[in-house]
Protein backbone atom coordinates (compact mmCIF):
# COMPACT_ATOMS: atom_id res chain seq x y z
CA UNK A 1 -6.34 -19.77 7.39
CA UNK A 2 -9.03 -16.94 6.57
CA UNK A 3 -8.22 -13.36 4.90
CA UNK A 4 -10.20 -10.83 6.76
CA UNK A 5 -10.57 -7.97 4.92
CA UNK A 6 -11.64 -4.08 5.52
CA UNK A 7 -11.62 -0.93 4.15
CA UNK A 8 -9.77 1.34 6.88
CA UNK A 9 -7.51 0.95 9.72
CA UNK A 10 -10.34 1.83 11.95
CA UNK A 11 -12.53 -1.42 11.14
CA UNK A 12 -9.61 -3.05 11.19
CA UNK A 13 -8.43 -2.41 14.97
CA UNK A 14 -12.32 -2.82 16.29
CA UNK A 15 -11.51 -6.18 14.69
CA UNK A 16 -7.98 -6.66 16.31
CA UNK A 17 -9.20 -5.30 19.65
CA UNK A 18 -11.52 -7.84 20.25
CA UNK A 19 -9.66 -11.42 18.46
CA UNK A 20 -8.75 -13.93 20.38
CA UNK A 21 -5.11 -14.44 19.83
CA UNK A 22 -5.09 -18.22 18.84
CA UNK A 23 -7.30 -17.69 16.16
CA UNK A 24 -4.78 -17.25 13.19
CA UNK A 25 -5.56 -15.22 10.10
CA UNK A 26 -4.33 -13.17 7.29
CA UNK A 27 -5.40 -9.36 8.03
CA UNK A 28 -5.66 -6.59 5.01
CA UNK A 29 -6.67 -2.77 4.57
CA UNK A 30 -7.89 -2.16 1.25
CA UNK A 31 -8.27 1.11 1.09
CA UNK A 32 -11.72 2.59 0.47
CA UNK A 33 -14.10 1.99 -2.65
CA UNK A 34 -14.35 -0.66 -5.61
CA UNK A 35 -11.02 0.38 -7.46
CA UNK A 36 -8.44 0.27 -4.56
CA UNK A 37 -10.27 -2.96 -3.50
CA UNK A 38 -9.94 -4.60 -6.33
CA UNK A 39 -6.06 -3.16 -6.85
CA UNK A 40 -5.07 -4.01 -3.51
CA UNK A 41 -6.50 -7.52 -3.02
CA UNK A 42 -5.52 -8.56 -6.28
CA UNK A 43 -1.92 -7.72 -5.58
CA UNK A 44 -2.00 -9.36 -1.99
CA UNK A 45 -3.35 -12.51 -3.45
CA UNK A 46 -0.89 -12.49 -6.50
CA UNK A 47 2.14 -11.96 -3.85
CA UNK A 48 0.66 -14.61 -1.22
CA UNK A 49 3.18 -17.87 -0.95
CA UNK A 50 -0.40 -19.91 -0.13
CA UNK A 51 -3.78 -18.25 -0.54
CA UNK A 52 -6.04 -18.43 2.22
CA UNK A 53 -9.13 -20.67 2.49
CA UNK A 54 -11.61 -17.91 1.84
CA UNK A 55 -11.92 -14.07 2.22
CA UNK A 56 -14.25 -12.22 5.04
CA UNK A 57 -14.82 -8.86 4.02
CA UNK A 58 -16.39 -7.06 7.13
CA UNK A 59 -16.69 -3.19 7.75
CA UNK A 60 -19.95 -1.03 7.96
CA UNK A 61 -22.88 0.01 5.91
CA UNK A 62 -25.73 2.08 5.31
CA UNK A 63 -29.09 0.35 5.47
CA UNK A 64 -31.90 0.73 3.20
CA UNK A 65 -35.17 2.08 4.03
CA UNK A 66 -37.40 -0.05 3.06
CA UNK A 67 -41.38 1.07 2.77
CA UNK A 68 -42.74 -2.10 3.83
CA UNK A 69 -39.72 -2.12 7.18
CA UNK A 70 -38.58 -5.22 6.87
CA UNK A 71 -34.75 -4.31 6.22
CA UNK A 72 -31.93 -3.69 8.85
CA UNK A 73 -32.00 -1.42 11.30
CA UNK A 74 -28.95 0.90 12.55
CA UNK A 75 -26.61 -1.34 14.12
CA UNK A 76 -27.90 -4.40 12.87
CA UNK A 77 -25.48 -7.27 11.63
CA UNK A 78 -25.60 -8.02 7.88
CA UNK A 79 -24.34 -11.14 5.85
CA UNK A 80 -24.41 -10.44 2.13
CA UNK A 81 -26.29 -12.90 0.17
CA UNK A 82 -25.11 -11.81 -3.21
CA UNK A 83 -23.56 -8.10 -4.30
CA UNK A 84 -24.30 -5.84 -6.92
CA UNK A 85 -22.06 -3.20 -8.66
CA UNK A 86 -24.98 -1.30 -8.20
CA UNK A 87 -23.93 2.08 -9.87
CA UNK A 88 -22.91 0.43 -13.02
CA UNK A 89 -24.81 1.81 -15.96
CA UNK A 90 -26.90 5.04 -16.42
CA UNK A 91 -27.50 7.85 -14.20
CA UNK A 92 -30.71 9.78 -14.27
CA UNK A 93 -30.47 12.43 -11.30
CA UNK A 94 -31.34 10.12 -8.29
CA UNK A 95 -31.98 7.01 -10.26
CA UNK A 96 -30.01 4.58 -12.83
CA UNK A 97 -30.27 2.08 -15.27
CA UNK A 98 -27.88 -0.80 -15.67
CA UNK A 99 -26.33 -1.46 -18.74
CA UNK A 100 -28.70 -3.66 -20.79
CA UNK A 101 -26.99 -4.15 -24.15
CA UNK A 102 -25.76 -8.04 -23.90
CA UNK A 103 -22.67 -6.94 -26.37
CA UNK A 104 -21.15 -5.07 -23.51
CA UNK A 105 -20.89 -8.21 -21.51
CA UNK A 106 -21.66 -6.34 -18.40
CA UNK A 107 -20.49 -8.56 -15.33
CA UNK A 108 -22.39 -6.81 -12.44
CA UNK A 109 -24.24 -9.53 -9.57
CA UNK A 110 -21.01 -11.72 -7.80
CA UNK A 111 -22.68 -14.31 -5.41
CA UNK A 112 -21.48 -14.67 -2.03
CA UNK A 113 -20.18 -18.41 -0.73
CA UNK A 114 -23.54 -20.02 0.39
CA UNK A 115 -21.93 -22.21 2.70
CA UNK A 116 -19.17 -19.78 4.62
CA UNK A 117 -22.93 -17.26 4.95
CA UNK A 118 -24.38 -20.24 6.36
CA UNK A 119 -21.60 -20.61 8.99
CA UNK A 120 -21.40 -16.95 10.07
CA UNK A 121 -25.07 -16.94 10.53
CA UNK A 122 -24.48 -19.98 12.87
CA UNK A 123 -21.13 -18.50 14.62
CA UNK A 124 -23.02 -14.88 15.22
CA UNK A 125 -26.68 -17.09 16.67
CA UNK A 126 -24.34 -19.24 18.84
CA UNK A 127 -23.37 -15.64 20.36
CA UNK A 128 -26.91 -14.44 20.93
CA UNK A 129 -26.31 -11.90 18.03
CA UNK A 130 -29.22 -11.89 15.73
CA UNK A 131 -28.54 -11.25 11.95
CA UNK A 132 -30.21 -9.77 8.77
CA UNK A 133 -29.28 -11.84 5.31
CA UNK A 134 -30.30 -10.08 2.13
CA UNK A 135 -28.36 -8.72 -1.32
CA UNK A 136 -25.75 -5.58 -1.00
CA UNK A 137 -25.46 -3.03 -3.28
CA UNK A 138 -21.44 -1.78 -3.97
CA UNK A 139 -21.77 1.97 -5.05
CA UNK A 140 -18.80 4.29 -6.21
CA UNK A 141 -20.54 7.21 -4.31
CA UNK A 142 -22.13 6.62 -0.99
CA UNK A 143 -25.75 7.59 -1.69
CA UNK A 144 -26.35 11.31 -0.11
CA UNK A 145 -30.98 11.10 -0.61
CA UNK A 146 -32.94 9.12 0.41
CA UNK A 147 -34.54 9.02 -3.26
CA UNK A 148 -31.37 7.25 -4.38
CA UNK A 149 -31.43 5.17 -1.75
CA UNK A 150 -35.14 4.09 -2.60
CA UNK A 151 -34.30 3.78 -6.38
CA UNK A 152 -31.58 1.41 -5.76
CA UNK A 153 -33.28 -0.66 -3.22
CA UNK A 154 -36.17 -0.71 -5.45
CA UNK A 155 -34.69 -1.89 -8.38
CA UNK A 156 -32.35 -4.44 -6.73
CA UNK A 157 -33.68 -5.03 -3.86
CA UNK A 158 -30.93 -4.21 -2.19
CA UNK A 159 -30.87 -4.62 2.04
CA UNK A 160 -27.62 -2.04 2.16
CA UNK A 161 -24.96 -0.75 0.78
CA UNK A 162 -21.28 -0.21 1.14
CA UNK A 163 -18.35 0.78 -1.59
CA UNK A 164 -16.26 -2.78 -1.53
CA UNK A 165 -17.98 -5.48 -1.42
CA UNK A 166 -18.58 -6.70 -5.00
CA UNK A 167 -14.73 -5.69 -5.96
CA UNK A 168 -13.94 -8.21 -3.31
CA UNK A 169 -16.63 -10.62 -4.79
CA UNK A 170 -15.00 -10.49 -8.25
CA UNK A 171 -11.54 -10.86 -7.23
CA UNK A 172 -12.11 -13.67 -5.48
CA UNK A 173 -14.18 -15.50 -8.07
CA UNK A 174 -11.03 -14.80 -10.31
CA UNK A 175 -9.29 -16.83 -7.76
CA UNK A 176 -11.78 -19.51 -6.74
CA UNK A 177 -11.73 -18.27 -3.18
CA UNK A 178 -14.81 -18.49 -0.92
CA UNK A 179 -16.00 -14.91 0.25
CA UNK A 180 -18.37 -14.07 3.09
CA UNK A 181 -19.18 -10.27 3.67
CA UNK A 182 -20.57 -9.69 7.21
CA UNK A 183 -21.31 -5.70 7.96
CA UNK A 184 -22.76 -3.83 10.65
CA UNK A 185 -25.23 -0.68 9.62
CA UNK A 186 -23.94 2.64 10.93
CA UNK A 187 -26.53 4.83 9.38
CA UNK A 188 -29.66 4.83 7.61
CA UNK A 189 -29.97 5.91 3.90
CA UNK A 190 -31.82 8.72 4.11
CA UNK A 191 -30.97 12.89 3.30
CA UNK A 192 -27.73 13.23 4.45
CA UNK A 193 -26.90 13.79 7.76
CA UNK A 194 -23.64 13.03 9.70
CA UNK A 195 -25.30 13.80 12.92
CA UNK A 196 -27.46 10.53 13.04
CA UNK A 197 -24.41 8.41 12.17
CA UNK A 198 -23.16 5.65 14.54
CA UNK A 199 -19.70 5.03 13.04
CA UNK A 200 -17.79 4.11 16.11
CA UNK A 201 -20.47 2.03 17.55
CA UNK A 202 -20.94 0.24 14.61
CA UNK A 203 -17.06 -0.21 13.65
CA UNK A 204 -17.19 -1.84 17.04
CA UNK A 205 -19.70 -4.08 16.40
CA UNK A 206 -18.86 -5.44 12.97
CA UNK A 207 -15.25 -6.19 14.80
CA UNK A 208 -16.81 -8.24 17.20
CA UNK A 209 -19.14 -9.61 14.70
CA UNK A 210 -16.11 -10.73 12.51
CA UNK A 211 -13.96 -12.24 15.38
CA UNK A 212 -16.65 -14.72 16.87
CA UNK A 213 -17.62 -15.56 12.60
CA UNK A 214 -13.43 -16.15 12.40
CA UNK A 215 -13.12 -18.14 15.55
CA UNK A 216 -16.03 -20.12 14.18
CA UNK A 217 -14.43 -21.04 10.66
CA UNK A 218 -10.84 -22.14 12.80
CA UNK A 219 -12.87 -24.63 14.22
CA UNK A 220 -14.08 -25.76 11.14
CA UNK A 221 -10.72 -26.38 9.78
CA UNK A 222 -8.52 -29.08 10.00
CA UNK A 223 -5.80 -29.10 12.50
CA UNK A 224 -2.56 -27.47 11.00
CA UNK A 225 0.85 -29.46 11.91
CA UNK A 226 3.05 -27.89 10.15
CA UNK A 227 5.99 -27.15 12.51
């Protein structure tokens, strides 16, 4: 059985609206940003009489602008490739530098399960829904410019970015759990403006986007006969 993971109690119920009911799975609200992430998946995992087979973290994101267009799109579907702490390190106005210094022992790229990415790409295409693949960028502060947004795409070329991702990445590499991060964009990184964003729309979508990727990995699992 899968852990599907999300931020809010909104992506959770766009998820829970659409799941078919024999497809079994552990369900959790983290809370929003790296720290409760992080806090609250730990503990789940720590209280958990059997951990689950692997974590899906799924939610929403804002999408890069990239100058050459080849990024997502609003209300594109995303699978993470690999996350960065992105906001790790130095801030200079609208850009940063990581920490460089290798005596800090800065841990701040967590790579996402090759083969569970694989299988959601497979599990979305199967339902006609087309998907981007590309590194996400986990940011403490969701980026309000579009010159941050360029600096951070820039320097790791970054397809989006969201505020869990790579908490959820860690803690399950402290765990040895597979983790697959599937996200649907909502708005574009650009100068802030709440107007253009699609939040419902795309809450809806990454639901439906995580129920067909979880009804794909039940298949994939052995038959369970305990009584």
């Amino acid at each position: 059985m899968y852990l599907a993971a999300t931020a809010t109690p909104m992506e959770m119920r766009a998820l829970e609206r659409v799941l078919d009911p024999a497809v079994r799975c552990q369900r959790l609200v983290t809370g929003v940003g790296p720290m409760e992430t992080a806090h609250v998946l730990t503990s789940y995992l720590c209280r958990a009489e059997t951990l689950p087979q692997g974590v899906l973290v799924f939610g929403i994101g804002g999408a890069y602008c990239l100058a050459d267009a080849s990024g997502a799109a609003m209300l594109d579907i995303c699978l993470a490739e690999e996350e960065v702490l992105a906001d790790l390190g130095i801030c200079y106005g609208d850009n940063m530098e990581p920490f460089k210094a290798a005596e800090l022992g800065v841990r701040n790229r967590f790579p996402l399960d090759k083969t569970l990415t694989n299988q959601a790409e497979t599990a979305l295409r199967r339902q006609g829904i087309t998907s981007c693949r590309g590194r996400f960028l986990t940011v403490q502060c969701v980026s309000g410019t579009r010159k941050r947004g360029e600096a951070l795409a820039g320097f790791f070329d970054g397809l989006c970015e969201n505020m869990e991702g790579a908490a959820a990445a860690r803690v399950c590499a402290a765990f040895s759990l597979p983790c697959l991060e599937v996200r649907c964009v909502s708005n574009l990184v650009k100068d802030r403006d709440r107007g253009n964003w699609r939040l419902k729309e795309a809450c809806a979508k990454a639901g439906v986007a995580a129920a067909h990727i979880l009804a794909y990995l039940a298949l994939q699992m052995p038959e369970d006969k305990t009584p």
